[in-house]
C-alpha atoms as a PDB file:
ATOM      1  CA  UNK A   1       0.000   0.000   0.000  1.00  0.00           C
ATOM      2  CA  UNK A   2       1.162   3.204  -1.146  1.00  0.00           C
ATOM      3  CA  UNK A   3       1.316   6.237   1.581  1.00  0.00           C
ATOM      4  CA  UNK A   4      -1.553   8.345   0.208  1.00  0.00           C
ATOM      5  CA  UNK A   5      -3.495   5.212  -0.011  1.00  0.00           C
ATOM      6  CA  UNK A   6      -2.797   4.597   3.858  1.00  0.00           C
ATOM      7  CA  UNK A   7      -3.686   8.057   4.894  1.00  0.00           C
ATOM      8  CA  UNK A   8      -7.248   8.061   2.934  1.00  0.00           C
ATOM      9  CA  UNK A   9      -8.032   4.518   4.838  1.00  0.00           C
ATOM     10  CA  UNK A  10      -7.024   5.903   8.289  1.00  0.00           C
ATOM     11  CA  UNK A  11      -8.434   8.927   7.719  1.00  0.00           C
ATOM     12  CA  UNK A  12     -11.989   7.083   6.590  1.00  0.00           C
ATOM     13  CA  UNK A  13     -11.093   5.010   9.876  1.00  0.00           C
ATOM     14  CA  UNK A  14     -11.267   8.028  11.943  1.00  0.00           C
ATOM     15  CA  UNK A  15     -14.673   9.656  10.453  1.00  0.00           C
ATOM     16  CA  UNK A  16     -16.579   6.387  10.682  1.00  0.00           C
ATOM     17  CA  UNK A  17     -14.554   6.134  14.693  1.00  0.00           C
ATOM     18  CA  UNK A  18     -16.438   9.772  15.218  1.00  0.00           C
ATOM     19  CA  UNK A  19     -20.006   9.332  13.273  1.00  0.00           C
ATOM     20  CA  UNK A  20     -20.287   5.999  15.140  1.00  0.00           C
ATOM     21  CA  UNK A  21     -19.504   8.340  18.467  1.00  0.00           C
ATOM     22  CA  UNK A  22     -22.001  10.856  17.533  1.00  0.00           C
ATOM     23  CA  UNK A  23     -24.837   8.872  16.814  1.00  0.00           C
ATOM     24  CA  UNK A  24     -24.224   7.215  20.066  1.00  0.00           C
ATOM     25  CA  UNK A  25     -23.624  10.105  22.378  1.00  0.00           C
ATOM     26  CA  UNK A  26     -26.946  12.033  20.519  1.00  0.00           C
ATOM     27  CA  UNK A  27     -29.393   8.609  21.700  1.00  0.00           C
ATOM     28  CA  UNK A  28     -31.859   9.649  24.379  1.00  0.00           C
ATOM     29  CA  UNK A  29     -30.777   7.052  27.881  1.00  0.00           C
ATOM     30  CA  UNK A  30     -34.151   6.271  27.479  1.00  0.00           C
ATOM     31  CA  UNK A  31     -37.680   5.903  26.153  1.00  0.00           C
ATOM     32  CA  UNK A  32     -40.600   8.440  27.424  1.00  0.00           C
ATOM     33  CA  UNK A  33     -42.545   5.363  28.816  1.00  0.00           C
ATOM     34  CA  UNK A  34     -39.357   4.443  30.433  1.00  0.00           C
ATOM     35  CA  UNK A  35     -38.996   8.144  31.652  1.00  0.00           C
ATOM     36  CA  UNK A  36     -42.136   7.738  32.939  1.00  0.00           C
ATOM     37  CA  UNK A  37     -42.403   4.657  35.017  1.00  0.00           C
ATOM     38  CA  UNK A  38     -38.669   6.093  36.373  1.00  0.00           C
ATOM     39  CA  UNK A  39     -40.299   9.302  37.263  1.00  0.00           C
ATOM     40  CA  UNK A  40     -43.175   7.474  38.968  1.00  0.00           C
ATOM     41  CA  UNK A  41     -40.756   5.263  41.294  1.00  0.00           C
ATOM     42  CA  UNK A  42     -38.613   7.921  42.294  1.00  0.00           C
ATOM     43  CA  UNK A  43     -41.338  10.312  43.495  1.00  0.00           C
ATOM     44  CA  UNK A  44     -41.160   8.254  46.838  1.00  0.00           C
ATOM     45  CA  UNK A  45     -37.837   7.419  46.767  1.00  0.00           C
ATOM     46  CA  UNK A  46     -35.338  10.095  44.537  1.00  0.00           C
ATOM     47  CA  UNK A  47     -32.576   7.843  42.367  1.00  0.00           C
ATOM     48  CA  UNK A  48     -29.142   8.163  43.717  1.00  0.00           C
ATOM     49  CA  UNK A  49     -26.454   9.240  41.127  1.00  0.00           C
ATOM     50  CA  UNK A  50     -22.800   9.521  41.289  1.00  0.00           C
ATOM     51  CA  UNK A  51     -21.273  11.602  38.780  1.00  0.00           C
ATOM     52  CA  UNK A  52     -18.007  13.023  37.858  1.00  0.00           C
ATOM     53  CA  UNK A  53     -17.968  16.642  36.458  1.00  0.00           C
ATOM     54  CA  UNK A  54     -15.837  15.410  33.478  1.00  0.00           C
ATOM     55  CA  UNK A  55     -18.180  12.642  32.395  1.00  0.00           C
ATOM     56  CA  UNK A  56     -20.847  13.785  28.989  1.00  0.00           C
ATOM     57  CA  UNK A  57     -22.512  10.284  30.175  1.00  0.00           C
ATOM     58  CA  UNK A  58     -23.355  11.958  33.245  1.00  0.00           C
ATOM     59  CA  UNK A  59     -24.808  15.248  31.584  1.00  0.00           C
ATOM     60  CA  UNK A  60     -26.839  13.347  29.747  1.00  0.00           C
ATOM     61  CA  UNK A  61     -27.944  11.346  32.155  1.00  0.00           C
ATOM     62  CA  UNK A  62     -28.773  14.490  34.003  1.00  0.00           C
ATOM     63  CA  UNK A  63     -30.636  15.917  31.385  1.00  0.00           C
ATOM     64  CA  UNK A  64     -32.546  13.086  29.937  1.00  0.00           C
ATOM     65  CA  UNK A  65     -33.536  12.518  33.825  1.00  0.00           C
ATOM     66  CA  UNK A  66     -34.427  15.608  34.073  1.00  0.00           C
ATOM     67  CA  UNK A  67     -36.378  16.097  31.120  1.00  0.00           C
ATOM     68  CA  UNK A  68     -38.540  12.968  32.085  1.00  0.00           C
ATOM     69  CA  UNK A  69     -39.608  14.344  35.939  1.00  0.00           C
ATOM     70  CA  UNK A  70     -37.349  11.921  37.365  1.00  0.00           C
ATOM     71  CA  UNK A  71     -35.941  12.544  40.872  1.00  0.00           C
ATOM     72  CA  UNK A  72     -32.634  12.144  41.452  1.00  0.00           C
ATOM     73  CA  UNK A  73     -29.673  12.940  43.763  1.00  0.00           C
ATOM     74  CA  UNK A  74     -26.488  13.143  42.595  1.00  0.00           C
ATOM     75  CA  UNK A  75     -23.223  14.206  44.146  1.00  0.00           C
ATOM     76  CA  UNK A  76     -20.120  14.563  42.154  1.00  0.00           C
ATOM     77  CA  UNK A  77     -17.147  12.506  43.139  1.00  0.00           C
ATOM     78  CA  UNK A  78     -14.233  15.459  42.693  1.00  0.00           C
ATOM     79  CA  UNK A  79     -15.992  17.807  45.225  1.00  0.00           C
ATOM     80  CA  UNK A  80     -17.270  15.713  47.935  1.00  0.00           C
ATOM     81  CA  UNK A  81     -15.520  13.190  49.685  1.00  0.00           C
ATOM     82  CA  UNK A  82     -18.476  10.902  51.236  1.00  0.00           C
ATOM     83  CA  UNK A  83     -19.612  11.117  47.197  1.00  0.00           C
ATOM     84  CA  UNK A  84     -15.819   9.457  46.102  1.00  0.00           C
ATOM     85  CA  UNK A  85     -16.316   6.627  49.239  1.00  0.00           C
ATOM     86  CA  UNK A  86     -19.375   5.967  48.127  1.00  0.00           C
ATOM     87  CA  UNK A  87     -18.183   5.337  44.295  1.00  0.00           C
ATOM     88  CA  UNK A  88     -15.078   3.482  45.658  1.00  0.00           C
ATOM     89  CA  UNK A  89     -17.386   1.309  47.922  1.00  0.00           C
ATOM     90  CA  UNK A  90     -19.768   0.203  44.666  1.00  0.00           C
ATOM     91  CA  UNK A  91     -16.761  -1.306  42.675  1.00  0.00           C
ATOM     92  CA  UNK A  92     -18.078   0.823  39.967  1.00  0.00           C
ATOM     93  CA  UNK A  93     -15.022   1.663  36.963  1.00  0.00           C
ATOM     94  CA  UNK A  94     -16.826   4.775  35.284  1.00  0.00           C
ATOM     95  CA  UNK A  95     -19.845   7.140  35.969  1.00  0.00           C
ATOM     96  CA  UNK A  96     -22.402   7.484  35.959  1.00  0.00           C
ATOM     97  CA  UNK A  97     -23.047   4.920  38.444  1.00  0.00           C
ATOM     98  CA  UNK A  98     -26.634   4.715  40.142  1.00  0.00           C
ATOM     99  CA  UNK A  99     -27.409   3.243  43.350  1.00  0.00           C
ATOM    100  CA  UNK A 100     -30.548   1.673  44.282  1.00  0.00           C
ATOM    101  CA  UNK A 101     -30.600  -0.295  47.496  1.00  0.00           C
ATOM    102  CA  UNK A 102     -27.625  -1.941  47.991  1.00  0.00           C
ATOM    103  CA  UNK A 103     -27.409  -2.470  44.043  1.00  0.00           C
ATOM    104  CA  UNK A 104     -25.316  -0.169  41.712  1.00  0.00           C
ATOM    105  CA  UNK A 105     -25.786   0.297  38.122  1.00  0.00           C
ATOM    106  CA  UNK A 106     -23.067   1.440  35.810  1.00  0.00           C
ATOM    107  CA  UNK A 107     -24.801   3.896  33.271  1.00  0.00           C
ATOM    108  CA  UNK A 108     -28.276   4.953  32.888  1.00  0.00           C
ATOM    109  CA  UNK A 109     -29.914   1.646  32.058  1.00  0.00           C
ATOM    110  CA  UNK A 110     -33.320   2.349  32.300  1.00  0.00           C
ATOM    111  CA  UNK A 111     -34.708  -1.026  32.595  1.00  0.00           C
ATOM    112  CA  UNK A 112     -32.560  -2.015  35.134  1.00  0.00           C
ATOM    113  CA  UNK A 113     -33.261   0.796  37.529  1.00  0.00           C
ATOM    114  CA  UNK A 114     -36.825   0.752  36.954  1.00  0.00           C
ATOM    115  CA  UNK A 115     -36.681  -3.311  38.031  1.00  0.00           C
ATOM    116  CA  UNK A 116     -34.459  -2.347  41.321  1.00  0.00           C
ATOM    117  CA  UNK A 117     -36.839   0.375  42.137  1.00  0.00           C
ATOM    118  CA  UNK A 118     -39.468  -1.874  41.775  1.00  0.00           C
ATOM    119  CA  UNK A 119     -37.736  -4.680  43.880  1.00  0.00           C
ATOM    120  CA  UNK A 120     -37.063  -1.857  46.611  1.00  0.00           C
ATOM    121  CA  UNK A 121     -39.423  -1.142  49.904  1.00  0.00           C
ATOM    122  CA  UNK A 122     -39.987   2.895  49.917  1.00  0.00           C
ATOM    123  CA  UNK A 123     -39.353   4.159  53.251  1.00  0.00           C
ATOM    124  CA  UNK A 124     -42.449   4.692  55.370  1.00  0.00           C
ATOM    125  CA  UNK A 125     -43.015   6.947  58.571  1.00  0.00           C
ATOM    126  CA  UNK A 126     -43.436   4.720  61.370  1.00  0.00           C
ATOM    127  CA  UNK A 127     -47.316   4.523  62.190  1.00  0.00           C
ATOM    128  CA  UNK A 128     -48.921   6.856  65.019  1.00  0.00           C
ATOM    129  CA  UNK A 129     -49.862   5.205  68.356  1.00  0.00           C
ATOM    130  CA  UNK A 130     -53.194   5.481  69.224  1.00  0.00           C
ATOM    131  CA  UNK A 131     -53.867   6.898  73.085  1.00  0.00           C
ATOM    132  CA  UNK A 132     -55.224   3.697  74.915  1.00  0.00           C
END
């Protein structure tokens, strides 16, 4: 193979590398019905999200949340200590990472949360005593 002929195959390499990036970074996280049964299950109990301020994954993530009327709480694991413990603690390699229970889920996948949420006991306040 000739040099110029090297260069144009790299080069088409690259462009296909970045389109294929693109199209995947410009996907919603989600679908609306999925947005919607998230935003449901988290009204009770908000989605716990540990982010980095680097990561797009996590501003999308944000956004797409968000968007949808789902509650979340997220803490970003540069600023806050207890947030980078946490993150260490979950075995997680990369953020996003979501934690439900005592269940963490790298990247916003939807149907996973929404069955952990599911699986999860809200918190309830403890029941009045009645005067005897």
């Amino acid at each position: 193979m000739k040099r110029g002929e090297i260069f144009v195959l790299l080069l088409v390499m690259a462009l296909a590398f970045g389109a294929s990036q693109w199209l995947r970074g410009s996907r919603a996280p989600g679908s609306d019905a999925q947005g919607a049964a998230l935003a449901r299950l988290t009204a009770q109990q908000p989605l716990q999200m540990i982010s980095s301020t680097t990561c797009r994954y996590c501003t999308q993530a944000r956004e797409w949340m968000q968007a949808q009327g789902v509650r979340f709480e997220e803490c970003f694991i540069e600023r806050e200590e207890a947030c980078r413990q946490r993150y260490l603690a979950t075995g997680a390699l990369a953020t996003p990472t979501f934690v439900v229970g005592r269940s963490a889920v790298l990247g916003l996948d939807a149907p996973r949360l929404i069955e952990l949420l599911q699986s999860v006991q809200p918190l309830q306040a403890p029941a009045a005593s009645k005067p005897q």
